[in-house]
C-alpha atoms as a PDB file:
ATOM      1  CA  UNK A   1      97.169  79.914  94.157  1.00  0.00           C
ATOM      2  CA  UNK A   2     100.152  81.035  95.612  1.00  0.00           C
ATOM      3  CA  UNK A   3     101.152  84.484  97.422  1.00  0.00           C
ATOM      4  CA  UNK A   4     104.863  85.741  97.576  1.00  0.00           C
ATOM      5  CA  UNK A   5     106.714  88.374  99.314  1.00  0.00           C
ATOM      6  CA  UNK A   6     110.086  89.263  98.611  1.00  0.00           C
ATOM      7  CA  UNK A   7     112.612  90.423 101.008  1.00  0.00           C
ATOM      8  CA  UNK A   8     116.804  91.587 100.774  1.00  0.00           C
ATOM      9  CA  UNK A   9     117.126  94.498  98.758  1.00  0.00           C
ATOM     10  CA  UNK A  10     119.148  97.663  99.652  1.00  0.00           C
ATOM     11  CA  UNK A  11     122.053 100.101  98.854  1.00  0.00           C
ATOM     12  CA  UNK A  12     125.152  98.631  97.759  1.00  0.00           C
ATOM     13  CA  UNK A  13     128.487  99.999  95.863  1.00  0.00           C
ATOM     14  CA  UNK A  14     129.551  98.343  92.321  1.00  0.00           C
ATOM     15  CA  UNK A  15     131.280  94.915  93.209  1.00  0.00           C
ATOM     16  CA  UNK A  16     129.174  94.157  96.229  1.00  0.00           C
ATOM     17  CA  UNK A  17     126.565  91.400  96.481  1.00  0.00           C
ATOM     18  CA  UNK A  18     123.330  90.915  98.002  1.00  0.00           C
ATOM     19  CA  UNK A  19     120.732  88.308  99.116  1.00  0.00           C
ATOM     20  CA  UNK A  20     116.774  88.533  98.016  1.00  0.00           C
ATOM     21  CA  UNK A  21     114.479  86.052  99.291  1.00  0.00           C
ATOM     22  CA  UNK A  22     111.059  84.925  98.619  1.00  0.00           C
ATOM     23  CA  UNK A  23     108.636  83.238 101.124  1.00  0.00           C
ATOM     24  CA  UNK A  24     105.713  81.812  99.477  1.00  0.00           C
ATOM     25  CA  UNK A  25     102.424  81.266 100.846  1.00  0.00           C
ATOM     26  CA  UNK A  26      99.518  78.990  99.352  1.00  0.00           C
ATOM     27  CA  UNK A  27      99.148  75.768  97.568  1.00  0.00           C
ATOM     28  CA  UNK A  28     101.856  73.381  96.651  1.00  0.00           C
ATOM     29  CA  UNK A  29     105.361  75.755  95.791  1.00  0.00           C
ATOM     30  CA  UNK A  30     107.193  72.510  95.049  1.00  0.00           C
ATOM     31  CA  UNK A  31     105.770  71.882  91.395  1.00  0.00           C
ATOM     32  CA  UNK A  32     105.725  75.678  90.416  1.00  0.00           C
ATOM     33  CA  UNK A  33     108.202  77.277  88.384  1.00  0.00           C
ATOM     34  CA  UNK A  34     109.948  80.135  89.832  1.00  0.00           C
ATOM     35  CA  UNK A  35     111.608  82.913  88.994  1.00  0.00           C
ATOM     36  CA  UNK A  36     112.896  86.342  89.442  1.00  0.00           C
ATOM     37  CA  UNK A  37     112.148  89.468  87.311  1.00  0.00           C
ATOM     38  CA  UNK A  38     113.148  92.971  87.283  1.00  0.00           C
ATOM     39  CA  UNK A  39     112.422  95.732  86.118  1.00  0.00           C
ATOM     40  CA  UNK A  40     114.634  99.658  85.427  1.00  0.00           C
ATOM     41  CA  UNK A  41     112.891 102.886  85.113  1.00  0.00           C
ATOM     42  CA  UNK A  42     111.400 103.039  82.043  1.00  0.00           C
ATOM     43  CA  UNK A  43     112.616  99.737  80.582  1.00  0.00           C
ATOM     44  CA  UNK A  44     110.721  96.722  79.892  1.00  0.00           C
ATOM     45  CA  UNK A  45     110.510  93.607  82.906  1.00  0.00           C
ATOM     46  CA  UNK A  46     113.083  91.174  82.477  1.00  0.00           C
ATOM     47  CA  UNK A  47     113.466  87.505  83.435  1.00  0.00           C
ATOM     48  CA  UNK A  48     116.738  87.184  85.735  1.00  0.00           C
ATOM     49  CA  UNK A  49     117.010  83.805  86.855  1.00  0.00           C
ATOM     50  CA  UNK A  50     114.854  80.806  86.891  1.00  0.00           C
ATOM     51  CA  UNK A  51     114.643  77.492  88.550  1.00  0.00           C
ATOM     52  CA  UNK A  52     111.938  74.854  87.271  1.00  0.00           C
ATOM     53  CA  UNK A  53     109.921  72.359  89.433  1.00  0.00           C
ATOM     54  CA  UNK A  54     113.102  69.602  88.631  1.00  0.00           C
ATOM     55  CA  UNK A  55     115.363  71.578  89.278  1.00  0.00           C
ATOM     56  CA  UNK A  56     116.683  73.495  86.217  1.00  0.00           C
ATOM     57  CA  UNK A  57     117.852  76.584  85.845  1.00  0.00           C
ATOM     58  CA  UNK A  58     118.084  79.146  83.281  1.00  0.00           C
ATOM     59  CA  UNK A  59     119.605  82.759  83.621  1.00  0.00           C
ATOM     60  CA  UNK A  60     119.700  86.164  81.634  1.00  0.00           C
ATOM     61  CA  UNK A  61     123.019  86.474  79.715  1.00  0.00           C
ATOM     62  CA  UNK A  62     123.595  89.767  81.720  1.00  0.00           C
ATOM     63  CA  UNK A  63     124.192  87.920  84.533  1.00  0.00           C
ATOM     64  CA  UNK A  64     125.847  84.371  83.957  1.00  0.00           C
ATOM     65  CA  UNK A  65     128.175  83.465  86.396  1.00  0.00           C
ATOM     66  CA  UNK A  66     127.219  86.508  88.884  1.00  0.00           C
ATOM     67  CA  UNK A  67     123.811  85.203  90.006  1.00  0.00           C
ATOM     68  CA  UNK A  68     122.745  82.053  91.942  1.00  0.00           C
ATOM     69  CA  UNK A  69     118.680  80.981  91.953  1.00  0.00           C
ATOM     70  CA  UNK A  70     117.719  78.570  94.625  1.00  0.00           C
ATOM     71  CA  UNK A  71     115.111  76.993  96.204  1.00  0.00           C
ATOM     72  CA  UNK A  72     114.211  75.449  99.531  1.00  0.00           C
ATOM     73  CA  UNK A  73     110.815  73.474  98.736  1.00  0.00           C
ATOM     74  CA  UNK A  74     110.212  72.671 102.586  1.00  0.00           C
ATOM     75  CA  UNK A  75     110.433  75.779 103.491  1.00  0.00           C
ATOM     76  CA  UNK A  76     108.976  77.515 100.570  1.00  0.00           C
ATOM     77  CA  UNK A  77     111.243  79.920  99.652  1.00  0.00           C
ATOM     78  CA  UNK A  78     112.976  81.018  96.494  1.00  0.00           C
ATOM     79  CA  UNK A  79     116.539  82.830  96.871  1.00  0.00           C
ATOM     80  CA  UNK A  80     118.467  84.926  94.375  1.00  0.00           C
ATOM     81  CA  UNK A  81     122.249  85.521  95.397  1.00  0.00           C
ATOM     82  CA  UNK A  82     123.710  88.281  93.848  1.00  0.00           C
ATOM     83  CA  UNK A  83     127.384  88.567  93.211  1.00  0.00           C
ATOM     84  CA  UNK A  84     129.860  91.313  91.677  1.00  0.00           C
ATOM     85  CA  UNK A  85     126.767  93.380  91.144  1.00  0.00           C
ATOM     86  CA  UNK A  86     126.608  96.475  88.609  1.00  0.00           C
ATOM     87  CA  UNK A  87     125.177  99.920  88.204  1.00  0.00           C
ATOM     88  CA  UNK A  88     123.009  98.148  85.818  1.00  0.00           C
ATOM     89  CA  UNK A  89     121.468  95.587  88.153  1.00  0.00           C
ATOM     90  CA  UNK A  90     119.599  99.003  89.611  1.00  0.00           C
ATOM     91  CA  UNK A  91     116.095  97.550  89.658  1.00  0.00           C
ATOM     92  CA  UNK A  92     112.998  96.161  90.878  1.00  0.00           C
ATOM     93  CA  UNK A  93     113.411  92.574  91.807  1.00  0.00           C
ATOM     94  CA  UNK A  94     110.285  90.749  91.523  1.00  0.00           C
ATOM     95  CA  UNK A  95     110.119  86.801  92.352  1.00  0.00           C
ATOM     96  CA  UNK A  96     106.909  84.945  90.357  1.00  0.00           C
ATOM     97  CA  UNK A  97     105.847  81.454  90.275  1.00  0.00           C
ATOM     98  CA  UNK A  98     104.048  79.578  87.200  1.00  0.00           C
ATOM     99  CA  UNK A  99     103.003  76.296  85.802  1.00  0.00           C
ATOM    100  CA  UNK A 100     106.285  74.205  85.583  1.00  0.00           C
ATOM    101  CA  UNK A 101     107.592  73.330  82.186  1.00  0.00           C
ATOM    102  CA  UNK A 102     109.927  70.599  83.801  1.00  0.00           C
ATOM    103  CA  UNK A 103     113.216  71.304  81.871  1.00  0.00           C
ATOM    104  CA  UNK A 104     111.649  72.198  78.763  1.00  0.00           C
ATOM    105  CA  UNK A 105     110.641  75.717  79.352  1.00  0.00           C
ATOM    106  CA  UNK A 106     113.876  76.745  76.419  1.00  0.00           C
ATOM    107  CA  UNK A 107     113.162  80.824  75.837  1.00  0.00           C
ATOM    108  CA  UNK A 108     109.827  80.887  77.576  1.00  0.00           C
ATOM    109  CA  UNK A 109     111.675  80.452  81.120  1.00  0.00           C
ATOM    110  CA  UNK A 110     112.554  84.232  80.687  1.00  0.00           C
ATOM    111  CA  UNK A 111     109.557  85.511  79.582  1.00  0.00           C
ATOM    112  CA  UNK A 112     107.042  87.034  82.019  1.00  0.00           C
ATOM    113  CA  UNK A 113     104.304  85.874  80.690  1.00  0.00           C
ATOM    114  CA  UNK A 114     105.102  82.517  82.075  1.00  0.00           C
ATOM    115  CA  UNK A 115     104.212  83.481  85.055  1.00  0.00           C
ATOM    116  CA  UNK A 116     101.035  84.018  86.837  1.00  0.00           C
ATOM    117  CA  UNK A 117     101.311  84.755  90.456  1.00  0.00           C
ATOM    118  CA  UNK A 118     103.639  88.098  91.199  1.00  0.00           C
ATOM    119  CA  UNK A 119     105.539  89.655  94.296  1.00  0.00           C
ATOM    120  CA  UNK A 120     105.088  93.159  95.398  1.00  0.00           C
ATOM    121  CA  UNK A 121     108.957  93.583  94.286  1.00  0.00           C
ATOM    122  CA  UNK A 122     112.288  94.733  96.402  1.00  0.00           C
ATOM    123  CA  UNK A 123     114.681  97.606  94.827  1.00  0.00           C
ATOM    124  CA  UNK A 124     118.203  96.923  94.619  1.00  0.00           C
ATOM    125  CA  UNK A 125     120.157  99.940  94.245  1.00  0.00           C
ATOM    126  CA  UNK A 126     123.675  99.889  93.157  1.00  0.00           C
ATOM    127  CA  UNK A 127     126.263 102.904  92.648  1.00  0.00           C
ATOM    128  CA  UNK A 128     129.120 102.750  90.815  1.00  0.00           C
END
């Protein structure tokens, strides 16, 4: 099992960026898969970004070429940097960790219920 706790969200104005971080505790983060969600008011969790136990990534089309996933396996922690951010990046951040599909996850990467093992979340609020 693993535990996670995210960390990095705030208040920021349209264009700005921020950092979210996730420290994981437990067995053996290197061969999950990990990810980060979010999730609007009354809209349905999304996958954001992903990066597999090898070492691919996959990311939402909404924010291709904005967002960076990374991971630092001897240290445990998963990192999502956030660039050029939007009004409609308001959300919930989540990070979760699941079996790895090493680099052939395809679709499944940004669904949620890939993943087993859930954060408590961070809110990133950004006004236009």
């Amino acid at each position: 099992q693993v535990q996670l706790v995210e960390s990095g969200g705030g208040s920021v104005q349209s264009g700005g960026s921020l950092r979210l971080s996730c420290v994981a505790s437990g067995d053996s983060f290197a061969t999950y898969c990990v990810a980060w969600f979010r999730q609007a008011p009354g809209k349905d969790r999304e996958g954001v970004a992903v990066i597999d136990s090898d070492g691919t990534t996959t990311y939402a089309d909404s924010v291709k070429g904005r967002f960076t996933v990374s991971r630092d396996n001897a240290e445990n922690t998963l990192d999502l940097q956030m660039n050029s951010l939007k009004p409609e990046d308001t959300a919930m951040y989540y990070c979760a960790a699941g079996a790895p599909f090493n680099g052939g996850g395809g679709h499944y990467y940004l669904h949620y219920g890939a993943y087993n093992y859930w954060g408590q979340g961070t809110q990133v609020t950004v006004s236009s």
